[in-house]
Protein backbone atom coordinates (compact mmCIF):
# COMPACT_ATOMS: atom_id res chain seq x y z
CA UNK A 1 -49.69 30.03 -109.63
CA UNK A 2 -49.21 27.56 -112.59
CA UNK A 3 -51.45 24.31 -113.13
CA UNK A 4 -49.98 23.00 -115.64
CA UNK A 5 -48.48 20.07 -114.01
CA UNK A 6 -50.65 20.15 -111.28
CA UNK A 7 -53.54 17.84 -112.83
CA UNK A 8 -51.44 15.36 -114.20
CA UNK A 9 -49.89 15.37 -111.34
CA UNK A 10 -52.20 14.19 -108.70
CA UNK A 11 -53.86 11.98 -111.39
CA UNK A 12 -50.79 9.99 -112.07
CA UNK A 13 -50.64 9.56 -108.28
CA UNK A 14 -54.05 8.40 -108.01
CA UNK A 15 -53.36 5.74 -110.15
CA UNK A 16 -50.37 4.72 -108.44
CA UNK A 17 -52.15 4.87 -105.19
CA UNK A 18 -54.95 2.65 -106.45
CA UNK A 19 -52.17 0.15 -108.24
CA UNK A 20 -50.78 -0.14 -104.84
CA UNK A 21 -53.18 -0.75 -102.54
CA UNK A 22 -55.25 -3.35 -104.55
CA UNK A 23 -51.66 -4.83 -103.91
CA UNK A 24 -51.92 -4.55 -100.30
CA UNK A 25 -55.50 -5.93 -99.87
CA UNK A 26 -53.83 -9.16 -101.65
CA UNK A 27 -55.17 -12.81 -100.56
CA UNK A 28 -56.82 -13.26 -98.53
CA UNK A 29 -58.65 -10.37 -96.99
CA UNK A 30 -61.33 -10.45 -94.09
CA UNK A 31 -63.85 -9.51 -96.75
CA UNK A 32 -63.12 -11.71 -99.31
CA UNK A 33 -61.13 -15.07 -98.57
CA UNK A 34 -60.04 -15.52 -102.12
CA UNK A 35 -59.27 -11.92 -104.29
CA UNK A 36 -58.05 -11.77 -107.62
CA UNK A 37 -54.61 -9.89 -106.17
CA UNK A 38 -52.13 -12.76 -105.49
CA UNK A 39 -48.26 -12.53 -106.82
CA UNK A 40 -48.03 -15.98 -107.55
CA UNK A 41 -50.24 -19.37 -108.06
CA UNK A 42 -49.49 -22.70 -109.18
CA UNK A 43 -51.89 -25.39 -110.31
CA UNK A 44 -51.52 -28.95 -111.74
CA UNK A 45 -49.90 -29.89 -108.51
CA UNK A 46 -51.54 -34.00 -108.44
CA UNK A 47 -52.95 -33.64 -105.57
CA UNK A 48 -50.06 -33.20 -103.23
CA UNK A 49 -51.67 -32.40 -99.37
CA UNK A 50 -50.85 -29.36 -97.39
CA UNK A 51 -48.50 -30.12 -94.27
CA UNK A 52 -49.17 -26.39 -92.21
CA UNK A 53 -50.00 -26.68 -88.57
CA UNK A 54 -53.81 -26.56 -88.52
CA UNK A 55 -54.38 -27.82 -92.08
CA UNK A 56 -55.76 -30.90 -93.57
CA UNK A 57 -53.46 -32.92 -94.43
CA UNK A 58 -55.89 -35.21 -96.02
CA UNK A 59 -57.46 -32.57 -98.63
CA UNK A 60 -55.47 -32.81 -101.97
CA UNK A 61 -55.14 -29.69 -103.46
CA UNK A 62 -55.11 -29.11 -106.92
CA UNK A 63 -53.79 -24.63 -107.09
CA UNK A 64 -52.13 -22.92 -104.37
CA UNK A 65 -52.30 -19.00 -104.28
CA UNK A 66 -50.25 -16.92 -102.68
CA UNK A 67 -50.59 -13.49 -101.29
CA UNK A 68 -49.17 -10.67 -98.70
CA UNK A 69 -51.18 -12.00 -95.79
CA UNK A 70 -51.49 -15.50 -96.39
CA UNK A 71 -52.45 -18.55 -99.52
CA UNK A 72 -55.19 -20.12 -100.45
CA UNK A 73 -55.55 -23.73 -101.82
CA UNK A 74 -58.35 -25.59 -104.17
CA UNK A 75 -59.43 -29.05 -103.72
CA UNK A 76 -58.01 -31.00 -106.77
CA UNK A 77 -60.03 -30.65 -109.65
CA UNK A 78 -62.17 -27.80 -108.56
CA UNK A 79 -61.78 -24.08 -108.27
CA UNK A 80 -62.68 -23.98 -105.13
CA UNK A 81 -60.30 -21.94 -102.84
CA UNK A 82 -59.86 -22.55 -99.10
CA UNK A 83 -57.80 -20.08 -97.39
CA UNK A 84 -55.78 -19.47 -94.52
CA UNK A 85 -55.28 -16.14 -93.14
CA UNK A 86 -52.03 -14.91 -91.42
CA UNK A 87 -50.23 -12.22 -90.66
CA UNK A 88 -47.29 -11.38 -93.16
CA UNK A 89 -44.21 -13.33 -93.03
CA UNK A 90 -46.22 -16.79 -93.05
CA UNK A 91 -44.84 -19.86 -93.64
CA UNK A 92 -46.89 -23.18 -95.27
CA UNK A 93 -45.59 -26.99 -95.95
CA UNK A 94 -46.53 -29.50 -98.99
CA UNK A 95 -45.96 -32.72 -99.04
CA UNK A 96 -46.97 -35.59 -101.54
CA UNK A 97 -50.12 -37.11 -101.21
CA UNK A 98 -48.88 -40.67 -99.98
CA UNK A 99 -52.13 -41.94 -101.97
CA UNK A 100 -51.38 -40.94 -105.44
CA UNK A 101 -48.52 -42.08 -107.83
CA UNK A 102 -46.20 -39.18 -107.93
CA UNK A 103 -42.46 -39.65 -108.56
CA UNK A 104 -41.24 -36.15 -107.24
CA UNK A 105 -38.07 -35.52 -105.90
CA UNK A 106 -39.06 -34.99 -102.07
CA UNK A 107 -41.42 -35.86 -99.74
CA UNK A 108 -42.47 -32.02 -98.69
CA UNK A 109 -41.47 -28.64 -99.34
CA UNK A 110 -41.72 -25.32 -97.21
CA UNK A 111 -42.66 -21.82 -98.05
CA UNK A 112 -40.87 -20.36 -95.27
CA UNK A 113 -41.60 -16.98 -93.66
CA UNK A 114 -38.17 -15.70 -94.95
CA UNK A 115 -39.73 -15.89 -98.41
CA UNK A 116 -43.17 -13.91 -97.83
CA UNK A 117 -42.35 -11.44 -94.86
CA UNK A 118 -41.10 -9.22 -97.77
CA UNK A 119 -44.27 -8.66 -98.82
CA UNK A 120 -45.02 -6.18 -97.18
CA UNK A 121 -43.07 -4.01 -98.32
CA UNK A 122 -45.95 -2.92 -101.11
CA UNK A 123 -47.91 -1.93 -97.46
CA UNK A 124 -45.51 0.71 -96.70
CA UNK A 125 -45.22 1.74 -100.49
CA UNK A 126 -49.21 2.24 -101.12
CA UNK A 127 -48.79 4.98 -97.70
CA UNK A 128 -45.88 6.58 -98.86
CA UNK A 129 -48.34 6.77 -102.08
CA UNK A 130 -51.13 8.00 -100.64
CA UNK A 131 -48.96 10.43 -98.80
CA UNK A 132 -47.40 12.08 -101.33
CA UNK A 133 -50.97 12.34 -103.53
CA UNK A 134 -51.82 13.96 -100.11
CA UNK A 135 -48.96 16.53 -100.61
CA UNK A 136 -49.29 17.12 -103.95
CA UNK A 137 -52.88 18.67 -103.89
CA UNK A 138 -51.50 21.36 -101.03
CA UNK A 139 -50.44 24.64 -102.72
CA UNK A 140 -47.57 25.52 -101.44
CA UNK A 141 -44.27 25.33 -102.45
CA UNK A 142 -42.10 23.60 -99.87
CA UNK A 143 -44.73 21.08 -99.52
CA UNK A 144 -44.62 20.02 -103.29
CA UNK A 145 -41.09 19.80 -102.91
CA UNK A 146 -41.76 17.44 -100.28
CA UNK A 147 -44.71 15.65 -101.95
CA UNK A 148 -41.58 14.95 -105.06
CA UNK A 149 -39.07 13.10 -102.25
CA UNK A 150 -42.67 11.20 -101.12
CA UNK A 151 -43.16 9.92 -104.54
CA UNK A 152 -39.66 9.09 -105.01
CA UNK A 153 -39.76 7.15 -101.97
CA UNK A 154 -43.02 5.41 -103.40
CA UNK A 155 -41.19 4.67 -106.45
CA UNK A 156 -38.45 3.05 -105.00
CA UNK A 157 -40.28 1.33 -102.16
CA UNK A 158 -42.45 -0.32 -105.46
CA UNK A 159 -39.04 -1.46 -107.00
CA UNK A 160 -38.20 -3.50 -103.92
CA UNK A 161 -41.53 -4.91 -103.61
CA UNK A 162 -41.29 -6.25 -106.74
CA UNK A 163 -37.85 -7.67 -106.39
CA UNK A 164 -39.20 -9.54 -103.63
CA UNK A 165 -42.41 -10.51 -105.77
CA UNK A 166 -39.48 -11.95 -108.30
CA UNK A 167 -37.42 -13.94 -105.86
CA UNK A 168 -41.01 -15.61 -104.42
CA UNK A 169 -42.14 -16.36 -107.87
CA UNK A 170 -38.35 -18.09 -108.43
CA UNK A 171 -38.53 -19.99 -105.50
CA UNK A 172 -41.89 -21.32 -105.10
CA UNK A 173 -41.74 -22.31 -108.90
CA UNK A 174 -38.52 -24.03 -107.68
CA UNK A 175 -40.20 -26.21 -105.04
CA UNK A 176 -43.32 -27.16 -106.14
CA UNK A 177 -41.45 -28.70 -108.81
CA UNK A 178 -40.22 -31.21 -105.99
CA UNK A 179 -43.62 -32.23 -105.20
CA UNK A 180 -45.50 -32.12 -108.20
CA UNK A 181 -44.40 -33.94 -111.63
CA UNK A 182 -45.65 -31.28 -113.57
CA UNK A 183 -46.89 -28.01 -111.90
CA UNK A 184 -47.96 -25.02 -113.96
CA UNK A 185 -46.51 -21.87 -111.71
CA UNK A 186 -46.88 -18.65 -112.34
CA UNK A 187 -47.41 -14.62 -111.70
CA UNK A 188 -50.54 -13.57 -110.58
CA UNK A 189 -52.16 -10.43 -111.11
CA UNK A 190 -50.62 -8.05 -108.22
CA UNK A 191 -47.35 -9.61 -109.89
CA UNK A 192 -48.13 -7.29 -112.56
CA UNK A 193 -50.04 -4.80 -110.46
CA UNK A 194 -46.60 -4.24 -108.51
CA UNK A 195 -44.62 -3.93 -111.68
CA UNK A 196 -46.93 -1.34 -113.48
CA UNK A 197 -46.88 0.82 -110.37
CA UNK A 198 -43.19 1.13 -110.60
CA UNK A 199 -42.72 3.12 -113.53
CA UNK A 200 -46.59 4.83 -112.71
CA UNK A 201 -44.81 6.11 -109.63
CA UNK A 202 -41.44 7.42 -111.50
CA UNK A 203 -43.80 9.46 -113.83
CA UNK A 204 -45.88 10.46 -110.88
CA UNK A 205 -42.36 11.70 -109.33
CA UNK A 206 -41.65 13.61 -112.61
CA UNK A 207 -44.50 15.56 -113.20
CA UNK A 208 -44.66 16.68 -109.24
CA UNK A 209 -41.00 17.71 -109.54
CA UNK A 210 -41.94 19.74 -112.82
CA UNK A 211 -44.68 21.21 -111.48
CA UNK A 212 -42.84 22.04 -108.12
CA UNK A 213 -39.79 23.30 -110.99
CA UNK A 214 -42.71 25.11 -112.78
CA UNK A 215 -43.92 27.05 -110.14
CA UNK A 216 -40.54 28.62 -108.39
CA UNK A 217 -39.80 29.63 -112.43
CA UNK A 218 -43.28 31.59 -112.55
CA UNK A 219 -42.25 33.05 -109.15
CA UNK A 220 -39.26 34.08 -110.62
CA UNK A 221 -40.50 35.99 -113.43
CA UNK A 222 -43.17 37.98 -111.65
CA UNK A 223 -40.77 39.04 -108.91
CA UNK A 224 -38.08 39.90 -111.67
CA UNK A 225 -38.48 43.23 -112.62
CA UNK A 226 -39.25 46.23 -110.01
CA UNK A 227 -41.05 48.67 -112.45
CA UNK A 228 -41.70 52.14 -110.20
CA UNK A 229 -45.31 52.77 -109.26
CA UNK A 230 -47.46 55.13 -110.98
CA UNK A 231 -48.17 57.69 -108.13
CA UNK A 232 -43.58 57.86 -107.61
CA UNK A 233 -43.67 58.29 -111.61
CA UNK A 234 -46.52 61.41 -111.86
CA UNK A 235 -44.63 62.92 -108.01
CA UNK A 236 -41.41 62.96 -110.56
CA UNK A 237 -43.25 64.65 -113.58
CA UNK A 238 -44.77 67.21 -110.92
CA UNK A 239 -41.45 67.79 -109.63
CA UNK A 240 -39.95 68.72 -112.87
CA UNK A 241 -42.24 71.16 -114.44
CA UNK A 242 -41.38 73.84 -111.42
CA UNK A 243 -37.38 73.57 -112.76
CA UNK A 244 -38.61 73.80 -116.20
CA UNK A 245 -40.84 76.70 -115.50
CA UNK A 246 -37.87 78.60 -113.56
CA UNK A 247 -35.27 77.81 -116.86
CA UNK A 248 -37.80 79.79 -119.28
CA UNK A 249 -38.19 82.75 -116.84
CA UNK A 250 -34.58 83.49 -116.10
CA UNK A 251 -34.07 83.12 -120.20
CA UNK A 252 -36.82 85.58 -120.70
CA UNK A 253 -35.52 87.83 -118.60
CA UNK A 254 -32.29 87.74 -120.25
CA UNK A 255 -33.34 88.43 -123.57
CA UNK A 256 -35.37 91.72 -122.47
CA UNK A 257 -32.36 93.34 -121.11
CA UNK A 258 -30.40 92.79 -123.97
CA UNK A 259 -32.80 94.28 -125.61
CA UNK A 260 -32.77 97.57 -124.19
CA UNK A 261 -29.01 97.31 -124.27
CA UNK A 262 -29.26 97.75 -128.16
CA UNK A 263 -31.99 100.33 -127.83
CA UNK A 264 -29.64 102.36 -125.49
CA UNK A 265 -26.83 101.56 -128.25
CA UNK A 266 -28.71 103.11 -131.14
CA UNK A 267 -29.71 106.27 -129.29
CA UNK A 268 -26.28 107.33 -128.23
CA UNK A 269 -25.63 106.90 -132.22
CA UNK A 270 -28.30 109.24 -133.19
């Protein structure tokens, strides 16, 4: 059995695994209220309040971050994150801070759940991941043709994460322009996370599909050509020396009597 895929195979997978689920464990987490992994933040927001049932609407933030299970928010001129943890599909409200000086154009904005529930989408694309790294290390061939339709499936699952990551980027850079004069939004790092894991996963796809490809061609070749066995090969040779043996007898035999056919000949002469 080849490995000449195999390797870069499951290592390529690995990485797409990992990509993926430092995704998933996006802001906030239950072991870390503020991570590094949020699709998208926005800061330089003048201290506009946060509206959300259960918030305090007297705290003016500064950032907001936003991740698959929830955002976080900094009081205004610190880096100090506060964060509120949901389930996906959350929804959050910001309004102007009636004490400051702002001239946006409304008076809040919402984040609704229709926006963020599509998040977790990169979830169900870091187990199809793991899945098909799963797959890939078992030696057999119908199961690496399976573990190639898992990566696909990983592939394209990453794609419409990050389509989603795209249209929440658009949209919250879209309305905290409404409450801030001059708000800095932009992709965080699982923005990028997501979109290197798409074309991480394609390769990851290719190279299981060449190895799978790979293997049934080695399978091929070995089976290809029924040469006879050694002990049918020497029963032949034994077989044929007999016939051989009986050929040169019956021409000996011939010979002598013609032989003594001549001898006969020349006597009756003399």
């Amino acid at each position: 059995m080849t490995r000449r895929y195999l390797f870069p195979a499951l290592a390529v997978s690995f990485v797409s695994m990992v990509l993926l689920v430092l995704v998933t464990i996006s802001t906030p987490t239950t072991l870390s209220d503020s991570t590094p992994f949020d699709f998208v933040r926005s800061s330089r927001l003048d201290g506009i309040v946060d509206l959300s049932p259960g918030s305090n609407d007297k705290r003016p933030l500064g950032a907001l971050k936003f991740g698959t299970w929830g955002y976080c928010s900094s009081l205004n001129g610190t880096d100090n994150y506060a964060c509120f943890k949901h389930s996906h599909g959350y929804s959050a409200t910001f309004g102007i801070n009636p004490n400051t000086t702002a001239t946006a154009a409304r008076d809040s904005v919402t984040i609704g759940a229709s926006w963020t529930r599509g998040l977790a989408v990169h979830v169900v694309a870091f187990v199809a991941a793991i899945a098909g790294l799963v797959l890939t290390a078992i030696p057999k061939q119908p199961v690496r043709l399976a573990a190639t339709v898992v990566n696909a499936l990983a592939a394209l699952l990453a794609l419409i994460a990050f389509c989603i990551d795209i249209a929440l980027f658009v949209y919250v850079q879209k309305q905290m322009k409404k409450v801030a004069d001059s708000p800095n939004t932009m992709p965080g790092p699982a923005f990028y996370m997501a979109l290197i894991a798409i074309p991480i996963a394609i390769i990851a796809t290719a190279l299981t599909l060449l190895n799978w490809r790979s293997e049934s061609l080695d399978k091929v070749v070995t089976s290809g050509y029924d040469y006879p066995a050694q002990t049918e090969w020497n029963s032949n040779s034994h077989q044929m020396q007999p016939t051989t043996t009986s050929t040169e007898h019956t021409q000996g035999a011939s010979s002598a009597s013609a032989q003594k056919v001549l001898d006969a000949y020349e006597e009756s002469k003399n």
